[in-house]
Protein backbone atom coordinates (compact mmCIF):
# COMPACT_ATOMS: atom_id res chain seq x y z
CA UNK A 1 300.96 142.48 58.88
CA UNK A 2 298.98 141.80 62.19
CA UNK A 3 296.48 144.19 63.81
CA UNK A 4 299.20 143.67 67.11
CA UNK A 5 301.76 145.21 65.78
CA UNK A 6 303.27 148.32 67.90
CA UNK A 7 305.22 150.62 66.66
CA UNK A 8 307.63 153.00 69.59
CA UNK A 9 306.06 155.21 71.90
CA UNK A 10 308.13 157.94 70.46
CA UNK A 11 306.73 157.77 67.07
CA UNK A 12 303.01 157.65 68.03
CA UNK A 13 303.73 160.47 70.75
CA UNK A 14 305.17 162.77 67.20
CA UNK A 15 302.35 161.27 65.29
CA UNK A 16 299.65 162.71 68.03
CA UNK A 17 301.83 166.04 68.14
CA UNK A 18 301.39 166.83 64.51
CA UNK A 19 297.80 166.00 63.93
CA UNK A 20 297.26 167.96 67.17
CA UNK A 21 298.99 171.00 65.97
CA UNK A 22 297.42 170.78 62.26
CA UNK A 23 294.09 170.72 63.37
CA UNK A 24 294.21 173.65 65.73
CA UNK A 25 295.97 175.32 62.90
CA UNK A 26 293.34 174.46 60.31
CA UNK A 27 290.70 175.30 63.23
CA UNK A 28 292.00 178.79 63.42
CA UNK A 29 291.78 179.63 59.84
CA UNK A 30 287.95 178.19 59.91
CA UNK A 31 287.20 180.92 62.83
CA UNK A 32 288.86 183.65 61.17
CA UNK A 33 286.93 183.13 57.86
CA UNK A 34 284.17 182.67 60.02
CA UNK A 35 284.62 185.78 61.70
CA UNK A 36 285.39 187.19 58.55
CA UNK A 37 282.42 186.21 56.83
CA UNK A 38 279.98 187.34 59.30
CA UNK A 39 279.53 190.58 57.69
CA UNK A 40 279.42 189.72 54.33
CA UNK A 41 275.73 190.36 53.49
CA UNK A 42 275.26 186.99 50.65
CA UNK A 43 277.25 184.97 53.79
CA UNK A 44 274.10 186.22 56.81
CA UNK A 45 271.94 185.58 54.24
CA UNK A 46 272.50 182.16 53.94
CA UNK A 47 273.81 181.08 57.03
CA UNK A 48 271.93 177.90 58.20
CA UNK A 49 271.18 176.79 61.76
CA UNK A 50 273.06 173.75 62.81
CA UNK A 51 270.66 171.48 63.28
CA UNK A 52 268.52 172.31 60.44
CA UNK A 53 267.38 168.87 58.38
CA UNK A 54 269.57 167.97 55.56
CA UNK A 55 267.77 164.58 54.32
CA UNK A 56 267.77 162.30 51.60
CA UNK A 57 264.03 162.29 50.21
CA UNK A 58 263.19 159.55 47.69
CA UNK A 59 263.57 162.01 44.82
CA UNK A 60 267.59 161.97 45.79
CA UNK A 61 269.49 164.33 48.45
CA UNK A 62 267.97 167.02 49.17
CA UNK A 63 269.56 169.98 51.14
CA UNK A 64 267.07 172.57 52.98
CA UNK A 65 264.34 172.95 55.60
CA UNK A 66 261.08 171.16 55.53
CA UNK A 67 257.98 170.95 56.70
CA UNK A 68 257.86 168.44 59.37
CA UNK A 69 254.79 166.46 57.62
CA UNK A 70 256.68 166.15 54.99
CA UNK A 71 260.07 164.79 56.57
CA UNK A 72 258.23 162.81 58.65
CA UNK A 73 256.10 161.16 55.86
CA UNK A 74 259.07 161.09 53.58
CA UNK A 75 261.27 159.49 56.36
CA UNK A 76 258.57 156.66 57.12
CA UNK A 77 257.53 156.02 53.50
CA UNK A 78 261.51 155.23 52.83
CA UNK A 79 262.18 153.32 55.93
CA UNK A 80 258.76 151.35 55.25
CA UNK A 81 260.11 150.27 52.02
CA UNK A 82 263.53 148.29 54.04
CA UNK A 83 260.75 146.81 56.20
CA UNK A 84 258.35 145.25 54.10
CA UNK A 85 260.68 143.99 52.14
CA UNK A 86 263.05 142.50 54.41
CA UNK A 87 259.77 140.86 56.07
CA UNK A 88 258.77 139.62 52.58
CA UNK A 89 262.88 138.10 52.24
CA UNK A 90 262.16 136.67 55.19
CA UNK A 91 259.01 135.06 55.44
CA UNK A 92 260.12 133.63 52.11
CA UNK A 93 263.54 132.09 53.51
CA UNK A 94 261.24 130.68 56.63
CA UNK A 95 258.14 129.98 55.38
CA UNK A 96 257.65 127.24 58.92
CA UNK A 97 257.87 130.08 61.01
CA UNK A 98 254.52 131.38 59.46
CA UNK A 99 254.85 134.62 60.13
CA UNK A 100 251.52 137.16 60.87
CA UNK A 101 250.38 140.04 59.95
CA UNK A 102 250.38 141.36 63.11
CA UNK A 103 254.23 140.60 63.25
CA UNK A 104 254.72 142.54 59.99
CA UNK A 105 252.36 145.37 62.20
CA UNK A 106 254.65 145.16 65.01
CA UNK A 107 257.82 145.59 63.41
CA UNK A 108 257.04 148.30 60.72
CA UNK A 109 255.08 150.75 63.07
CA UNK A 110 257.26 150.40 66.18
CA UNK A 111 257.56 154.15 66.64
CA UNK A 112 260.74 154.88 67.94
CA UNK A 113 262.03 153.39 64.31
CA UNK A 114 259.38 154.21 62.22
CA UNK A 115 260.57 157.77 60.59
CA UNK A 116 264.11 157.69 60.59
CA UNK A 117 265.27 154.25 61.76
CA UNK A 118 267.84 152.34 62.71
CA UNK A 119 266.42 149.95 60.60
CA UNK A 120 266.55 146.43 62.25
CA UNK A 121 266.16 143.21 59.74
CA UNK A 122 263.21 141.16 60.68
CA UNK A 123 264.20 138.17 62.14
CA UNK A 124 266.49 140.57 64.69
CA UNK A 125 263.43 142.59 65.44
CA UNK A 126 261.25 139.30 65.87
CA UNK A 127 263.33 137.67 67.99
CA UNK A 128 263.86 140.18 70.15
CA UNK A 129 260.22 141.51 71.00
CA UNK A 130 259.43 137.55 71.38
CA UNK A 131 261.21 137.20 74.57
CA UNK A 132 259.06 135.62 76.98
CA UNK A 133 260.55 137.55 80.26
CA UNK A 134 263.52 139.81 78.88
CA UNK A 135 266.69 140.57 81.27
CA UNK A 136 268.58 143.38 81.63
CA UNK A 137 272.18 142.76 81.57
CA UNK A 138 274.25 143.94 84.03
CA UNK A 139 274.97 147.34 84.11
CA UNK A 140 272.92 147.79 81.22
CA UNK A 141 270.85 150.91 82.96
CA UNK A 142 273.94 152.72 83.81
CA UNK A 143 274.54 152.41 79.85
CA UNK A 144 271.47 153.67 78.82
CA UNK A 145 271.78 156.71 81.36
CA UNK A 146 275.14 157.24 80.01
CA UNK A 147 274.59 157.14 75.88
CA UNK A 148 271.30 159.94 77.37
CA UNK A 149 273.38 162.19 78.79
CA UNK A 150 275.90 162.18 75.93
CA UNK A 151 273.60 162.81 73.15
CA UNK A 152 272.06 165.50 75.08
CA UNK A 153 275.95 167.12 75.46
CA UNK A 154 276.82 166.59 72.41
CA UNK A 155 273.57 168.73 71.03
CA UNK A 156 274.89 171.79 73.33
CA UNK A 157 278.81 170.92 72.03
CA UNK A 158 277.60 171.42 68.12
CA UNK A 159 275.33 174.14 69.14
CA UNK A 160 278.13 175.95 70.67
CA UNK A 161 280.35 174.99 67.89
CA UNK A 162 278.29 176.51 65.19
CA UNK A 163 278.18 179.99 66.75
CA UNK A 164 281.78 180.46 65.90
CA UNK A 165 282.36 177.98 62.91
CA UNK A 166 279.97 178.40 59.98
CA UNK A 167 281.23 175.10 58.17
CA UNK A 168 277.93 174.80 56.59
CA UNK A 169 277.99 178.05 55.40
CA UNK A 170 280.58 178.73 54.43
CA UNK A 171 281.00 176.14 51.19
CA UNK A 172 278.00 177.74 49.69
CA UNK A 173 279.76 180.81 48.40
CA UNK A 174 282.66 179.39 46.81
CA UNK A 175 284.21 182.26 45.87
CA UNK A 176 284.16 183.09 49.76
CA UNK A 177 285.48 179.35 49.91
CA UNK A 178 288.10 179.82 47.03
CA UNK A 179 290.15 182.36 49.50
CA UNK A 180 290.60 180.27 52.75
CA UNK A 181 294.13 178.49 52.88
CA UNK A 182 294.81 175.26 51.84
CA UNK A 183 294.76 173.75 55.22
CA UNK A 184 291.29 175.56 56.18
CA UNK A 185 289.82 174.49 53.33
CA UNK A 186 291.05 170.86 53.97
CA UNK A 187 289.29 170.98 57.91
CA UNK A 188 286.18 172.58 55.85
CA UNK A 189 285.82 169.41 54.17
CA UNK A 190 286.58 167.45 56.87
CA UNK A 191 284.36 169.25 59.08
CA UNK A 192 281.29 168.72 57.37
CA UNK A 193 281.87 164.56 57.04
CA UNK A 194 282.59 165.06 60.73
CA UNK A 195 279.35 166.47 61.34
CA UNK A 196 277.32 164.72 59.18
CA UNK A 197 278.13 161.59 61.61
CA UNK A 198 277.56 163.57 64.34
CA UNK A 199 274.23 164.33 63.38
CA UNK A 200 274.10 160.80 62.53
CA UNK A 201 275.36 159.24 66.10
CA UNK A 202 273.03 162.13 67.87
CA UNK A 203 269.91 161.02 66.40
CA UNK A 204 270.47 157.47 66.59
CA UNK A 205 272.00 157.44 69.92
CA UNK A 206 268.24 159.04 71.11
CA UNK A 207 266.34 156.81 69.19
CA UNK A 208 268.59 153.81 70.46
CA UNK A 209 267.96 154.80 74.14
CA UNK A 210 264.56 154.64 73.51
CA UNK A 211 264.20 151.21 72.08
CA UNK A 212 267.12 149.94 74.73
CA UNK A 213 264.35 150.95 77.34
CA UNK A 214 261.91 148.16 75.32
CA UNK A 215 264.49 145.73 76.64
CA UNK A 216 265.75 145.99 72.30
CA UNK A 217 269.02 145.80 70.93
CA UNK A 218 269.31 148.04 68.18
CA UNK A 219 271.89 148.89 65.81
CA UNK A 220 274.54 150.96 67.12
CA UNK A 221 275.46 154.90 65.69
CA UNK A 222 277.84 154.88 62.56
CA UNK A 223 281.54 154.53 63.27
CA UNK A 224 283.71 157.62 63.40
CA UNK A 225 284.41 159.17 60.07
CA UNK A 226 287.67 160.46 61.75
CA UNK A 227 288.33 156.06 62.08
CA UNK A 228 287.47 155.40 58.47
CA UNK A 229 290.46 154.84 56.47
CA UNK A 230 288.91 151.43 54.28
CA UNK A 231 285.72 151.81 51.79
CA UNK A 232 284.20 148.76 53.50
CA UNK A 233 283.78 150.05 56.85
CA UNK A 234 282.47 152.99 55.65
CA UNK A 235 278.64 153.68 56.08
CA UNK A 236 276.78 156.57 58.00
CA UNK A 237 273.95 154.30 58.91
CA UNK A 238 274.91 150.96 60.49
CA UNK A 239 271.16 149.83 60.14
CA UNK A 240 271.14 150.43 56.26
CA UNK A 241 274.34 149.18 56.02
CA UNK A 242 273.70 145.46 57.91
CA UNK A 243 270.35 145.46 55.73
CA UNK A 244 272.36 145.58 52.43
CA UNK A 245 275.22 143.21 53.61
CA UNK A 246 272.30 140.79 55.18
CA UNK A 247 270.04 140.69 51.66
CA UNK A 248 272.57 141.90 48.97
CA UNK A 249 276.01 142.31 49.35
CA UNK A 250 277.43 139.00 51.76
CA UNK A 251 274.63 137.14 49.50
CA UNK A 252 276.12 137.86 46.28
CA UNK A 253 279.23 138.49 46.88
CA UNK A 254 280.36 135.66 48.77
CA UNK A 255 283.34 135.88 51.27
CA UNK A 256 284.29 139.25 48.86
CA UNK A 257 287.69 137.80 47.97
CA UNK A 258 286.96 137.41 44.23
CA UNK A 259 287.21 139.91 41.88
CA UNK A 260 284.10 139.16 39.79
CA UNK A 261 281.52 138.29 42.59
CA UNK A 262 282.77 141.41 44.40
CA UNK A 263 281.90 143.53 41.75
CA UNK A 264 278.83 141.72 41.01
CA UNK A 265 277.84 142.36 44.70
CA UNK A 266 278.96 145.64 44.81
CA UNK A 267 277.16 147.03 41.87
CA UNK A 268 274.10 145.43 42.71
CA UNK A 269 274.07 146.65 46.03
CA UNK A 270 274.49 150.67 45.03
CA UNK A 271 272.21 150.14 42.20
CA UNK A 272 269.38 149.04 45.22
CA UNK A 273 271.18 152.20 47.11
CA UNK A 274 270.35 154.36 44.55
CA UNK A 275 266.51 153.49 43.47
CA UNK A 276 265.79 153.69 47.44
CA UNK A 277 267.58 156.75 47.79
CA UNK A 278 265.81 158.36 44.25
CA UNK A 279 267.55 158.07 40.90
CA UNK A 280 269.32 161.44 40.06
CA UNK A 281 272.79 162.52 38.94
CA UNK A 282 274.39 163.37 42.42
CA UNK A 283 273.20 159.43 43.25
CA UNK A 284 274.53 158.43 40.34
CA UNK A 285 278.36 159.84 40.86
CA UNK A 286 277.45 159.22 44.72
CA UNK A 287 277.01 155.63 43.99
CA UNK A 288 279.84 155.35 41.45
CA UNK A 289 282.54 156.76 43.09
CA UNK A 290 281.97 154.95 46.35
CA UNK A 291 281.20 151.07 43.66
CA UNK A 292 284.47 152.14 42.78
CA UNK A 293 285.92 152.62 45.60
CA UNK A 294 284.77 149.13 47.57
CA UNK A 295 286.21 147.16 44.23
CA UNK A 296 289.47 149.31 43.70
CA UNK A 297 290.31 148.09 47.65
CA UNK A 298 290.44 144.88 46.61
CA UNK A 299 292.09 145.23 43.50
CA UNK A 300 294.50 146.56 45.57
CA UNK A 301 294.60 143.84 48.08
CA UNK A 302 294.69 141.21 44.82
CA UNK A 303 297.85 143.27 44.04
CA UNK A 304 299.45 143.42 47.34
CA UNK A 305 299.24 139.43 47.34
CA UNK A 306 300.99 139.05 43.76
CA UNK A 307 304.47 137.31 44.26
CA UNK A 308 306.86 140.00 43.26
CA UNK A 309 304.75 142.41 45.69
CA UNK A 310 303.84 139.99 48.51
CA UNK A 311 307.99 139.19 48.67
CA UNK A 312 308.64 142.63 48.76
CA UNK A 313 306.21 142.98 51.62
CA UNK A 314 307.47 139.70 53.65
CA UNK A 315 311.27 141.20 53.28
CA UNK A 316 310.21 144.50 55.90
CA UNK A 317 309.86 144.41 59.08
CA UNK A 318 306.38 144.29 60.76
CA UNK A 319 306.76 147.78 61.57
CA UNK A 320 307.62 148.97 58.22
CA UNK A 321 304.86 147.25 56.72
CA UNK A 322 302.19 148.88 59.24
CA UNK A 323 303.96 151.94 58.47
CA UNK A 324 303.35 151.23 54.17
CA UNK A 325 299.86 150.31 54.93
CA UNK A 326 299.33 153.52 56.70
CA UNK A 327 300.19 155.52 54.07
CA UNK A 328 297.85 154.06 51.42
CA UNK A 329 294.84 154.30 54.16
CA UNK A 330 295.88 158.01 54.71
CA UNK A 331 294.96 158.27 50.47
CA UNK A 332 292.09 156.53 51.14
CA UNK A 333 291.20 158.67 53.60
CA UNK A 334 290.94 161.73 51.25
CA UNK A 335 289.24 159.56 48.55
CA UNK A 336 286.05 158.62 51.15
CA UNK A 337 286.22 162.16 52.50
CA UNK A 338 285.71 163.17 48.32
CA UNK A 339 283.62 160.54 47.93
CA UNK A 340 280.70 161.60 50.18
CA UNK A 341 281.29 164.98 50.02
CA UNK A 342 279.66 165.21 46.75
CA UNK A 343 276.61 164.26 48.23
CA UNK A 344 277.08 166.06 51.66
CA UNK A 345 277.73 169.14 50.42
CA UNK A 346 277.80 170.00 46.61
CA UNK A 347 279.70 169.07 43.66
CA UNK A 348 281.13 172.28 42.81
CA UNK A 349 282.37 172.30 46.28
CA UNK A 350 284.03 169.17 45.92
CA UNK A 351 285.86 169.66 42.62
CA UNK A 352 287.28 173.12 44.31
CA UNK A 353 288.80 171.13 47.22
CA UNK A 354 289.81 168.59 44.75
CA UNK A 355 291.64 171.15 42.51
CA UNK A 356 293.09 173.40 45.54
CA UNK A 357 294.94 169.83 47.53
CA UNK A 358 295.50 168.43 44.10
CA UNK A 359 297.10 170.60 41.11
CA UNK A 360 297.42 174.18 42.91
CA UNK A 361 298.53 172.41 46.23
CA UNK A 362 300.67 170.41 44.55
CA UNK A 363 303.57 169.40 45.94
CA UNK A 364 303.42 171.34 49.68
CA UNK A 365 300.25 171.07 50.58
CA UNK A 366 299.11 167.56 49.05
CA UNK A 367 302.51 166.09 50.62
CA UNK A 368 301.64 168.12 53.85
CA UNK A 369 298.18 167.27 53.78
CA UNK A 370 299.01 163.52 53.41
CA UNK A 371 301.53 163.53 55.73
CA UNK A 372 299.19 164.84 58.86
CA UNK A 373 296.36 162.52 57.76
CA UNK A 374 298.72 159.60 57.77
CA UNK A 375 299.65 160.64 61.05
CA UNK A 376 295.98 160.41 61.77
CA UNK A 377 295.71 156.71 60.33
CA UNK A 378 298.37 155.76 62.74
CA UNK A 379 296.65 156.96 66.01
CA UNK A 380 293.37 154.79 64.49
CA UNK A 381 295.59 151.56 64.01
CA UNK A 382 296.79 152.17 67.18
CA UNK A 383 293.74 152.30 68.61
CA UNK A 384 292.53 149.20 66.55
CA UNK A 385 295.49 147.50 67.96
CA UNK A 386 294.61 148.26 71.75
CA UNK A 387 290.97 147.51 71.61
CA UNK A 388 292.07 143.80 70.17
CA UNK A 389 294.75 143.07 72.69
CA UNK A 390 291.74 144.38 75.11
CA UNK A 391 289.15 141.93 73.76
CA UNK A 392 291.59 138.91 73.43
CA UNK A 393 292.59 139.51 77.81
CA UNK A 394 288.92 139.39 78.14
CA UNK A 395 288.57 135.80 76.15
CA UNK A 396 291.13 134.50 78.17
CA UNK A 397 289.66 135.25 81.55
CA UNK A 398 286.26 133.97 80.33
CA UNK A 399 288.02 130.65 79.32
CA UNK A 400 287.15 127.65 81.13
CA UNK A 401 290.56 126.49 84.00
């Protein structure tokens, strides 16, 4: 089934109705808990400001406010650690290049990446500072200008969101939690992945505009958790996540369309995950569930390809194949959302969203539930499918007469 495939205006138009309509449902029920909650003495109590730091410190995740020497020294001891060694990787891969210590100076005290990234790999980094008379391209300044003034909007839109929705509050009292409906207690969930990457894209995006100013080319934000329907586009640092692919997982693991080598790469890539994020039990299940994950896709795929399957498959139309596909990334959906919201938030939390969509839920909401995020999945392929007809115009006019 090709990324090209369309599927009737009609359809997607229902599609964007329904996920439309859920969310400001599930939106309502957030505010109205919120609202709710306001005067519940344990809820002011532990409200927390929406921009407070929620960090990973090398002793494992760690939820709560800091002092700033010590996220700033725990941010550039971790990020130091990426550096050195991909210099060491390297300088060992290129030992002509005979690289300085002045390079290894240059790259792991750059400033606007010292404390909390993007990390670049080294040879990137080299090359790019190395430039004898750097160019800007084309409206490149307009860019930078632009990517300014949306970080600095979307501060004031979660600022402005978080004095009516209390998303981070309100999963700390679970039994506060354990009375919001089904579908607010879905967009809880949700919400918090959602703002996790916003955080993410936020702090990157300023960084980025900084270092695009030193003529650099720096890793962009994370993708779009709302976009993330497969376990191998899913990372909330694009920096960490090209390190890892760069020096563990492409290395090992090949052209990842074998079962053994994939789970060879796989494991050894989360078991580098956790030591550098600091071995605990939340790392452990955090780095299980999402092994798992990354291997179970291609299981899957393996399975898919298997002749009684694969005939099956080849028998439907293109449409109805997109539309089977769709479905299974709508479950996979839920499972990344799960996934990471272990570490994002709490375990308890998790296993009482996990118990209210799954077994109490069961069949209304979890069919419901699927159904809308499904709906979701579509609008993403649909998207997917636009931006390559997009970027296959623009090959063509760049061709040659």
């Amino acid at each position: 089934m090709g990324i090209k495939t369309a599927l009737p205006a009609a359809e997607l138009g229902l599609y964007s109705l329904v996920l439309s309509g859920a969310l400001a449902y599930a939106g309502r029920g957030l505010l109205e808990a919120s609202q709710d909650g306001a005067h519940r003495k344990a809820f002011r109590e532990s409200v927390r400001p929406g921009w407070e730091y929620i960090g990973r410190k090398m002793s494992g995740f760690v939820t709560g406010t800091f002092d700033l020497q010590e996220v700033l020294f725990h941010g550039g001891s971790s990020f130091t650690v990426l550096r050195c060694t991909s210099f060491a990787l390297e300088s060992c891969a290129h030992p002509d290049r005979h690289y300085s210590l002045a390079d290894l100076l240059k790259y792991n005290f750059y400033l606007p990446f010292f404390f909390f990234g993007p990390i670049m790999t080294f040879d990137r980094f080299h090359a790019q500072v190395s430039q004898v008379e750097p160019v800007r391209r084309e409206g490149e300044l307009w860019h930078i200008r632009a990517q300014a003034g949306l970080s600095v909007v979307a501060i004031m839109a979660v600022d402005i969101f978080f004095h009516f929705f209390y998303i981070l509050t309100i999963p700390s009292d679970l039994k506060f939690a354990n009375r919001l409906p089904d579908s607010a207690l879905a967009g809880l969930a949700y919400s918090n992945l959602v703002y996790d990457w916003v955080k993410a894209a936020v702090l990157f995006g300023v960084v980025n505009t900084v270092a695009c100013l030193d003529h650099l080319d720096p890793p962009q934000p994370p993708k779009c958790i709302t976009a993330l329907y497969v376990f191998a586009e899913t990372h909330f640092d694009r920096g960490i996540n090209d390190w890892l692919c760069k020096y563990v997982y492409n290395h090992i693991g090949g052209e990842h369309s074998a079962v053994i080598p994939e789970l060879a790469a796989t494991v050894a890539t989360f078991a580098i995950t956790t030591l550098w994020l600091g071995p605990c039990d939340i790392v452990y299940l955090w780095s299980f569930l999402n092994c798992f994950g990354l291997n179970f896709e291609l299981w899957m795929q393996k399975l898919a390809e298997w002749g009684p399957l694969a005939r099956i498959e080849a028998s439907l139309s293109v449409q109805m194949s997109r539309r089977v596909r769709a479905l299974f990334g709508a479950m996979n959906f839920w499972a990344i959302i799960m996934y990471n919201l272990v570490s994002l938030n709490s375990l308890k939390f998790t296993e009482l969203v996990a118990r209210r969509l799954l077994l109490t839920g069961f069949p209304q909401t979890t069919l419901s539930i699927l159904f809308v995020t499904y709906c979701g999945v579509q609008l993403v392929k649909e998207r997917e499918r636009t931006l390559a007809l997009e970027e296959e115009q623009k090959q063509d006019k760049e061709k040659p007469e």
